[in-house]
Every structure is written in C-alpha cells, then in structure tokens.
Protein backbone atom coordinates (compact mmCIF):
# COMPACT_ATOMS: atom_id res chain seq x y z
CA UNK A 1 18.89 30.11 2.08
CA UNK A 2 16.53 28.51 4.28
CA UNK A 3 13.49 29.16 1.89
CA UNK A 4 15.48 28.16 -0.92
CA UNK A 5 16.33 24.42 0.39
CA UNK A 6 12.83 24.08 1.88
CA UNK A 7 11.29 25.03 -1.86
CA UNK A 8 13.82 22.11 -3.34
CA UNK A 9 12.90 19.70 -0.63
CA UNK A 10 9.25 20.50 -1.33
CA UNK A 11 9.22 20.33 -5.11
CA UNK A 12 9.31 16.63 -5.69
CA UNK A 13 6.59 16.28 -3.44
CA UNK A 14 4.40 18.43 -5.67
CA UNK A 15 3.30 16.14 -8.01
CA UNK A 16 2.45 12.92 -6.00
CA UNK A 17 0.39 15.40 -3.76
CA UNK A 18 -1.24 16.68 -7.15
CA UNK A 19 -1.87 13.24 -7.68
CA UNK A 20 -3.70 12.65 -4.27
CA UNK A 21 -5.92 15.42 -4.31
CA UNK A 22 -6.99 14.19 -7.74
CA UNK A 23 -8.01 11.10 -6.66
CA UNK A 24 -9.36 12.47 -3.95
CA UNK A 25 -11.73 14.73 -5.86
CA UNK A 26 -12.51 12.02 -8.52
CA UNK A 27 -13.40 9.56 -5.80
CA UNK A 28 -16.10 12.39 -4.50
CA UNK A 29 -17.23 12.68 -7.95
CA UNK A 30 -17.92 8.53 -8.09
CA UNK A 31 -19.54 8.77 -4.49
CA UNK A 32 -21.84 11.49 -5.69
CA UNK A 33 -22.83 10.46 -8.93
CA UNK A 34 -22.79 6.23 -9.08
CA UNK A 35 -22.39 5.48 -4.92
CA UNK A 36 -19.09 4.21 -3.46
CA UNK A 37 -19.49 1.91 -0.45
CA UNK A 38 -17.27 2.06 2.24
CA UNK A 39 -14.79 -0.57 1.20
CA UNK A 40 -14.38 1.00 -1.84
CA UNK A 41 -13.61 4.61 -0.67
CA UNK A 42 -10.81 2.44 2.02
CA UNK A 43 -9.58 0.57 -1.55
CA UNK A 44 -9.12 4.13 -3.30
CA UNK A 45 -7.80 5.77 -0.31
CA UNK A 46 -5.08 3.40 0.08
CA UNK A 47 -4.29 3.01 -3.11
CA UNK A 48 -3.28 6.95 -3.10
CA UNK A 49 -1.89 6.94 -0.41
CA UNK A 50 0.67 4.70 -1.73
CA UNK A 51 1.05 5.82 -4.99
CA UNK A 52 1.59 9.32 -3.16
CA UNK A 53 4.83 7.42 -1.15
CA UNK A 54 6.09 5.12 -4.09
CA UNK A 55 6.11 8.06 -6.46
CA UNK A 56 7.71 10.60 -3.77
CA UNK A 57 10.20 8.25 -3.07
CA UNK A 58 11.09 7.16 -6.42
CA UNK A 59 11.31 10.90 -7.75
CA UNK A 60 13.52 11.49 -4.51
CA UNK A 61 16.17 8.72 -5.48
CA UNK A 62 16.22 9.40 -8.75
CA UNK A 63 17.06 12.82 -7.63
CA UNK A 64 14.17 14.48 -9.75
CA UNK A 65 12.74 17.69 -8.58
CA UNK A 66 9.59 17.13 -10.97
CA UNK A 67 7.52 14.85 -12.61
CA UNK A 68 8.11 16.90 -16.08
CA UNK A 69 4.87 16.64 -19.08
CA UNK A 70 5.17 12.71 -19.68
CA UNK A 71 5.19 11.49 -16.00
CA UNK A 72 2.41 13.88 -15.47
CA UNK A 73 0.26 11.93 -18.32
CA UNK A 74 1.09 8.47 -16.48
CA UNK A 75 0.08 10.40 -12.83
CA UNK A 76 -3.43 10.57 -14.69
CA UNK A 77 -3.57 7.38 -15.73
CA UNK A 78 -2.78 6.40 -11.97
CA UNK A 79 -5.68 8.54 -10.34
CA UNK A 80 -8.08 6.95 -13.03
CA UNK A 81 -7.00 3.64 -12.24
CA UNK A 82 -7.50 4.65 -8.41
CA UNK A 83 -11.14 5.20 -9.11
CA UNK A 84 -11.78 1.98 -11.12
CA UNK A 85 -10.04 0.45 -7.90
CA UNK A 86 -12.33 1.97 -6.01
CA UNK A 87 -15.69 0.76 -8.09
CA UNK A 88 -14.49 -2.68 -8.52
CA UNK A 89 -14.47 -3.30 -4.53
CA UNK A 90 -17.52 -1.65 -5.08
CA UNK A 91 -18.71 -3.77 -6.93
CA UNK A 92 -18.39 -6.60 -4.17
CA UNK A 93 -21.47 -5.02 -2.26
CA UNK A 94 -23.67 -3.52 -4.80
CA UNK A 95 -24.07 -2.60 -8.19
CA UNK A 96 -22.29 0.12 -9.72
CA UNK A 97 -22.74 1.72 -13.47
CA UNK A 98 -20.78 0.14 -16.32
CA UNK A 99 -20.88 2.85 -18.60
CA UNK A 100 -18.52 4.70 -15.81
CA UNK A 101 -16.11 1.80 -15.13
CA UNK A 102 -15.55 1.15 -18.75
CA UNK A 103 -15.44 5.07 -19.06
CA UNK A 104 -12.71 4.84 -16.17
CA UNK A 105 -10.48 2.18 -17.96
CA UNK A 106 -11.11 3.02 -21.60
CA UNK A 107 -9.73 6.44 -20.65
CA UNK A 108 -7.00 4.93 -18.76
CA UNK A 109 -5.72 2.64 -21.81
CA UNK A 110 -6.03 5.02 -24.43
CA UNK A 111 -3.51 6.87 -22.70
CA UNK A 112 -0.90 4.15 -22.63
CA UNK A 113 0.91 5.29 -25.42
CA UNK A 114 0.40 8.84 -25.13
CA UNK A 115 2.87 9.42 -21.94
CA UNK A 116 5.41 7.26 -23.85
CA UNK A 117 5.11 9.47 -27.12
CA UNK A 118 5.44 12.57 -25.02
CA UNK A 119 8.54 11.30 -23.12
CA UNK A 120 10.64 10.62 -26.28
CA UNK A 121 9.30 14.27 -27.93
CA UNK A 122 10.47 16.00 -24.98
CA UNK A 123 13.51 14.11 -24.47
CA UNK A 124 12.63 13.43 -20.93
CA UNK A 125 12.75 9.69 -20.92
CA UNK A 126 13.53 7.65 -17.83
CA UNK A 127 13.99 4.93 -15.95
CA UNK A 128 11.98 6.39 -12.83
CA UNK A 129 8.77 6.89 -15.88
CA UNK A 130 8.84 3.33 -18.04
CA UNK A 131 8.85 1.68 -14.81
CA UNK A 132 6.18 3.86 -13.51
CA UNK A 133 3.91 3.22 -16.83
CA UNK A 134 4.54 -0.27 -16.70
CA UNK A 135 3.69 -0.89 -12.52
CA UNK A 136 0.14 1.28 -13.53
CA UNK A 137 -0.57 -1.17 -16.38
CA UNK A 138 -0.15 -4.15 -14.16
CA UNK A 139 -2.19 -2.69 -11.13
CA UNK A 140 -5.00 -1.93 -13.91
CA UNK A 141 -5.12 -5.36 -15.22
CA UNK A 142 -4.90 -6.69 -11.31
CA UNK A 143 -8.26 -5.14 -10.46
CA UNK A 144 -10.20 -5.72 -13.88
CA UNK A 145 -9.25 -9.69 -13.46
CA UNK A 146 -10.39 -9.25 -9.88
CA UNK A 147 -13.43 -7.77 -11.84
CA UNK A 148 -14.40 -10.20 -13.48
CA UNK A 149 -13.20 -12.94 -11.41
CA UNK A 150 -16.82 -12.39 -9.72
CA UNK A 151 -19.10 -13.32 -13.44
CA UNK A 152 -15.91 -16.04 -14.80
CA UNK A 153 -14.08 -17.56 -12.13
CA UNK A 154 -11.46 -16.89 -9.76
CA UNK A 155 -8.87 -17.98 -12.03
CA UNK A 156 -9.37 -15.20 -13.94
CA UNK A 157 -7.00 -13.58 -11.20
CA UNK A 158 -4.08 -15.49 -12.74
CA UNK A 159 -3.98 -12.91 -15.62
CA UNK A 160 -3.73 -9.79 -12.91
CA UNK A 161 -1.08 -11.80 -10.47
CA UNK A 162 1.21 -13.58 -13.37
CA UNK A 163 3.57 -10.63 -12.92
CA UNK A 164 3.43 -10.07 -9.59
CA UNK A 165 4.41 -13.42 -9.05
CA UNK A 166 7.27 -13.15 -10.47
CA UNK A 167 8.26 -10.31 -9.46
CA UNK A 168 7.66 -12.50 -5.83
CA UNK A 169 10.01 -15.33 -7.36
CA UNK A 170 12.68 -13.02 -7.36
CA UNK A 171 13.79 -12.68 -3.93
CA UNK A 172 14.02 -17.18 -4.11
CA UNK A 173 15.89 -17.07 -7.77
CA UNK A 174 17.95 -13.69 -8.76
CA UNK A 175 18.49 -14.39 -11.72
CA UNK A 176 14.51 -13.87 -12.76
CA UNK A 177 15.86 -10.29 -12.14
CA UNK A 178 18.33 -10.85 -15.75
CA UNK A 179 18.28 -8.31 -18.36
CA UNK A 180 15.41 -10.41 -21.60
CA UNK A 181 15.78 -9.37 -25.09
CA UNK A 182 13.31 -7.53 -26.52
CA UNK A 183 10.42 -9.22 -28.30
CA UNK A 184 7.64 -7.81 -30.33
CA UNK A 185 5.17 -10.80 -28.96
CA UNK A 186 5.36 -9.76 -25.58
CA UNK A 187 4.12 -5.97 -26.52
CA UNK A 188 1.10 -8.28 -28.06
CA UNK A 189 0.18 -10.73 -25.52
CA UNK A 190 0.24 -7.82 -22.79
CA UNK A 191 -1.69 -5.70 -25.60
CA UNK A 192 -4.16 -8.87 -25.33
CA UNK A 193 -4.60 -8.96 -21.52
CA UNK A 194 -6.08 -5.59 -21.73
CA UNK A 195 -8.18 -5.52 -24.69
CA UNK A 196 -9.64 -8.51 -23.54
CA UNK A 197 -10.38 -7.93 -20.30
CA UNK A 198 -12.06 -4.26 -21.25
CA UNK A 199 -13.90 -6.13 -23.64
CA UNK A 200 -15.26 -8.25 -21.13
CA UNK A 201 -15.72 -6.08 -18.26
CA UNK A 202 -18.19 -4.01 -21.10
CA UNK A 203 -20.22 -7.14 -21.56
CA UNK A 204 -19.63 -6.73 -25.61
CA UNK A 205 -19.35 -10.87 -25.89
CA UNK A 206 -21.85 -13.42 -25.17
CA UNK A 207 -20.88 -15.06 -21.86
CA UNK A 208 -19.33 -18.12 -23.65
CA UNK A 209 -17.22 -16.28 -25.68
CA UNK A 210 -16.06 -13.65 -22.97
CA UNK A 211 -15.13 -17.05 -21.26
CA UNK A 212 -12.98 -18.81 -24.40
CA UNK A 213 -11.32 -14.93 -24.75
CA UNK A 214 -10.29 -14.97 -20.71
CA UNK A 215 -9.31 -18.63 -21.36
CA UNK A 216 -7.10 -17.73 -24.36
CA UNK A 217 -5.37 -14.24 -22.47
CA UNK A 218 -4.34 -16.91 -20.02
CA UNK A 219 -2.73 -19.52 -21.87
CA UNK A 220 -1.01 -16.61 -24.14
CA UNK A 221 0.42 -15.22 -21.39
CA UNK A 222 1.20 -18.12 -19.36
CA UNK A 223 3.63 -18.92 -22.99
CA UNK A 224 4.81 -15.68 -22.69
CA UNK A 225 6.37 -15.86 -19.51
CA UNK A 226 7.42 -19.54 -19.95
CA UNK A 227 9.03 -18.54 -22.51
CA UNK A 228 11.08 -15.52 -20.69
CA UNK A 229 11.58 -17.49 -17.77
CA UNK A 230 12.98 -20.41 -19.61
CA UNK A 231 15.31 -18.02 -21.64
CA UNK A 232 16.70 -16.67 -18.49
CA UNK A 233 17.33 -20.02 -17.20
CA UNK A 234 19.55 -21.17 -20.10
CA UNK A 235 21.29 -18.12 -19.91
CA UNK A 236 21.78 -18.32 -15.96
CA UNK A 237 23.22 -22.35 -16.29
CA UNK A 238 25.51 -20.81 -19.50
CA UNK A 239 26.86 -17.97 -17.27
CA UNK A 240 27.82 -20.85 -14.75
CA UNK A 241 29.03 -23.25 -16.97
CA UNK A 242 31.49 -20.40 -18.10
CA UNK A 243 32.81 -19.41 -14.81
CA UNK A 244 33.11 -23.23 -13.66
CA UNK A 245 35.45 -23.10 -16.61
CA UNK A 246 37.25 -20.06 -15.78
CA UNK A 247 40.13 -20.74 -14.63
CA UNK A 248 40.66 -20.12 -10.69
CA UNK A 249 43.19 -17.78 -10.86
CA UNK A 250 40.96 -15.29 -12.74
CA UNK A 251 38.03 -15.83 -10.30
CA UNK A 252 40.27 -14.50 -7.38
CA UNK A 253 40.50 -11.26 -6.69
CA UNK A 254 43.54 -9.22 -7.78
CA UNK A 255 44.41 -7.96 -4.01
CA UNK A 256 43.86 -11.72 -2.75
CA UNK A 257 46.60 -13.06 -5.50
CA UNK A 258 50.01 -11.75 -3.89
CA UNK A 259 49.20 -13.03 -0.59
CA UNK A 260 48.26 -16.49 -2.26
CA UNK A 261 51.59 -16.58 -4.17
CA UNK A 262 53.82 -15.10 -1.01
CA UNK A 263 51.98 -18.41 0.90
CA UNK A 264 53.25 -20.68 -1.67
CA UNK A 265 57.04 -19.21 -1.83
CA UNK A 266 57.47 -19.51 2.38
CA UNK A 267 56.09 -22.95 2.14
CA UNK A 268 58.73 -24.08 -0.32
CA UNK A 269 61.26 -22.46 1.10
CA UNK A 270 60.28 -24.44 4.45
C-alpha cells in the first residue's frame, strides 16, 4: 500500500521534472554550441524552476496524475521557450547567433496549433492545458518584445506586458475577470503579435519597416483589448443596473427572510 500511494503521489510530478531536465540539457546544448553568459543560464534556470512548480501544482489541483500526449506537446514548447529566455538575456552582454534564436521560436510557434489539434483528437481537452498553451504564448511574446526592445525602443515591451497587465488590473476591478465572447479578431491580432515580432527578431525587414510593423502590432492590440475591456464594462454597469432594480426582497437571502418578517409582526403587535 505504501508503494502504491507513493507511485500516485509521484506521478504528477513526472512530467514537470521531464520538463526540467529538458531544459536543463537544452540550456547545455546553447552554452556549448552559441555561449550563454551567466545571466542567461540564472534567466533559464528560473524560468524552469517555475514552470516545474506552476505545472506540478496545477496538475495536482486539477487532480491529474499525467500530463497525457497534448500537454506533453505544450511542455516542449515551454522548454524551447526557456532557452530563447535564456539567449535573449544573453543577448544583453554579448552577441549570440540568430539563426538559433529564430530556430528556438520558429520551432516554438509552429507548434501552437499542434498541442491543440492533439487535445481535441484524443479527447483529452482541459482547462489545466488551454490555459497552459495560452500562459506559454504570452511568456514567448514577453521575451521577444524584450528582444527587440534593445534595436526599437523600450516600448516595444508594451506588446509582451499588455496581458500581464491586465491580468494585474484584476485584483483592483473583478470584473476584468468576466467571461468575453468569442471573437475571430482576437485569434488575429494575437496571430499578429507573433508573426511580427519573429519577423523582426530575424531581421527579414528593413529597419523602418520592422519599426511601422512593431508600431502597427501595438495599436492592433491596444484596440483589441479596448475593445474587451470596454465590453466587460457595459456588461458589469448592466449587471448592476439590474440588481439595483431587483427588488429587495429577492436580494435577501431566503434564511434571512423569516426573521425579517417575524421582526415586523412583534413590532405591530407592540
């Protein structure tokens, strides 16, 4: 019995670990082949580490003993975005080769879709993996607007933070947190981020145009969220509107009424 409950405590643990010995050998790989400075092997390390907790504990409470085929595709989109990590703070010290970072991310986007595909063939869809794919997409367009917030501007962190920002706003205004209808525009304006920012991480534009493409990402998804946000405000002031109209009787709860109503009959019996 022992061995059995030790083997279930240990198996969601499996594939976060397989994911941090991954990283760990791909990060050797980068060191030996293109150089890693010492800020960027602390940036990769770290990053790991905590996708090694966040995943752990999100497989724990969502009381899966397994990542299972389509989690497992996301896990190695995670380690390659752990190395690009890793050679853009890099980057910050010394040069580091192209051909490998856009090797890195090119790798990392074309397998976007693939873990989402798989997912919905095996019938293993989740909450626990869309939220996954979607917090490694966001952490992958962080670091390549960090990127190439170095050649274009420090406001070209704006594209990488938008979400995390709001995620941030949150905790001030709840209802940020509301359920948005879906809409085919944002799939293309976060479709955009990317492209554009692998395009101009490879250098394929003139510097002018890379620029006016950065500028554009921005302003598209600074609409898209305006939009959302705005959305979720009218529909936060109609909820209130309605239950200012309610009436009060229907606001209270049921076990509070009786009491109410026994207050009323002593006092006009008094």
């Amino acid at each position: 019995m022992t061995m059995s409950i030790g083997t279930m405590t240990a198996r969601p643990a499996r594939g976060p670990l397989a994911g941090l010995v991954a990283h760990l050998v791909l990060s050797t790989a980068l060191a030996a082949t293109t150089g890693l400075t010492g800020n960027g092997w602390v940036a990769g390390i770290a990053y790991a580490i905590a996708l090694y907790v966040l995943l752990r504990t999100g497989l724990e409470r969502a009381g899966m003993r397994a990542l299972g085929a389509a989690n497992a595709v996301t896990l190695g989109r995670a380690v390659l975005v752990g190395g690009v990590t890793a050679l853009v703070v890099t980057s910050f010290s010394q040069s580091i080769s192209l051909p490998v970072l856009v090797t890195l991310v090119g790798v990392a986007l074309a397998l976007d879709g693939v873990d989402g595909q798989v997912a919905r063939r095996t019938g293993t869809t989740s909450p626990l993996g869309a939220r996954f794919d979607m917090e490694i997409d966001a952490f992958l367009i962080l670091v390549l607007s960090v990127y190439v917030g170095s050649t274009y501007g420090w406001w070209t962190i704006a594209i990488g933070a938008f979400r995390y920002v709001f995620v941030a706003a949150m905790w001030a205004a709840p209802w940020l947190n509301g359920a948005l209808p879906p809409k085919f525009s944002r799939k293309v304006v976060a479709a955009l981020q990317g492209v554009v920012l692998v395009v101009v991480t490879a250098n394929l534009l003139p510097h002018g145009l890379s620029f006016a493409a950065l500028a554009v990402a921005l302003i598209t998804l600074t609409w898209s969220f305006g939009r959302d946000i705005a959305w979720l405000r009218r529909t936060e002031l109609a909820r209130r509107t309605t239950a200012a109209r309610t009436p009060l009787t229907r606001r209270i709860p049921a076990a509070r009424i009786p009491s109410q109503r026994r207050r009323r009959t002593a006092s006009a019996n008094a």
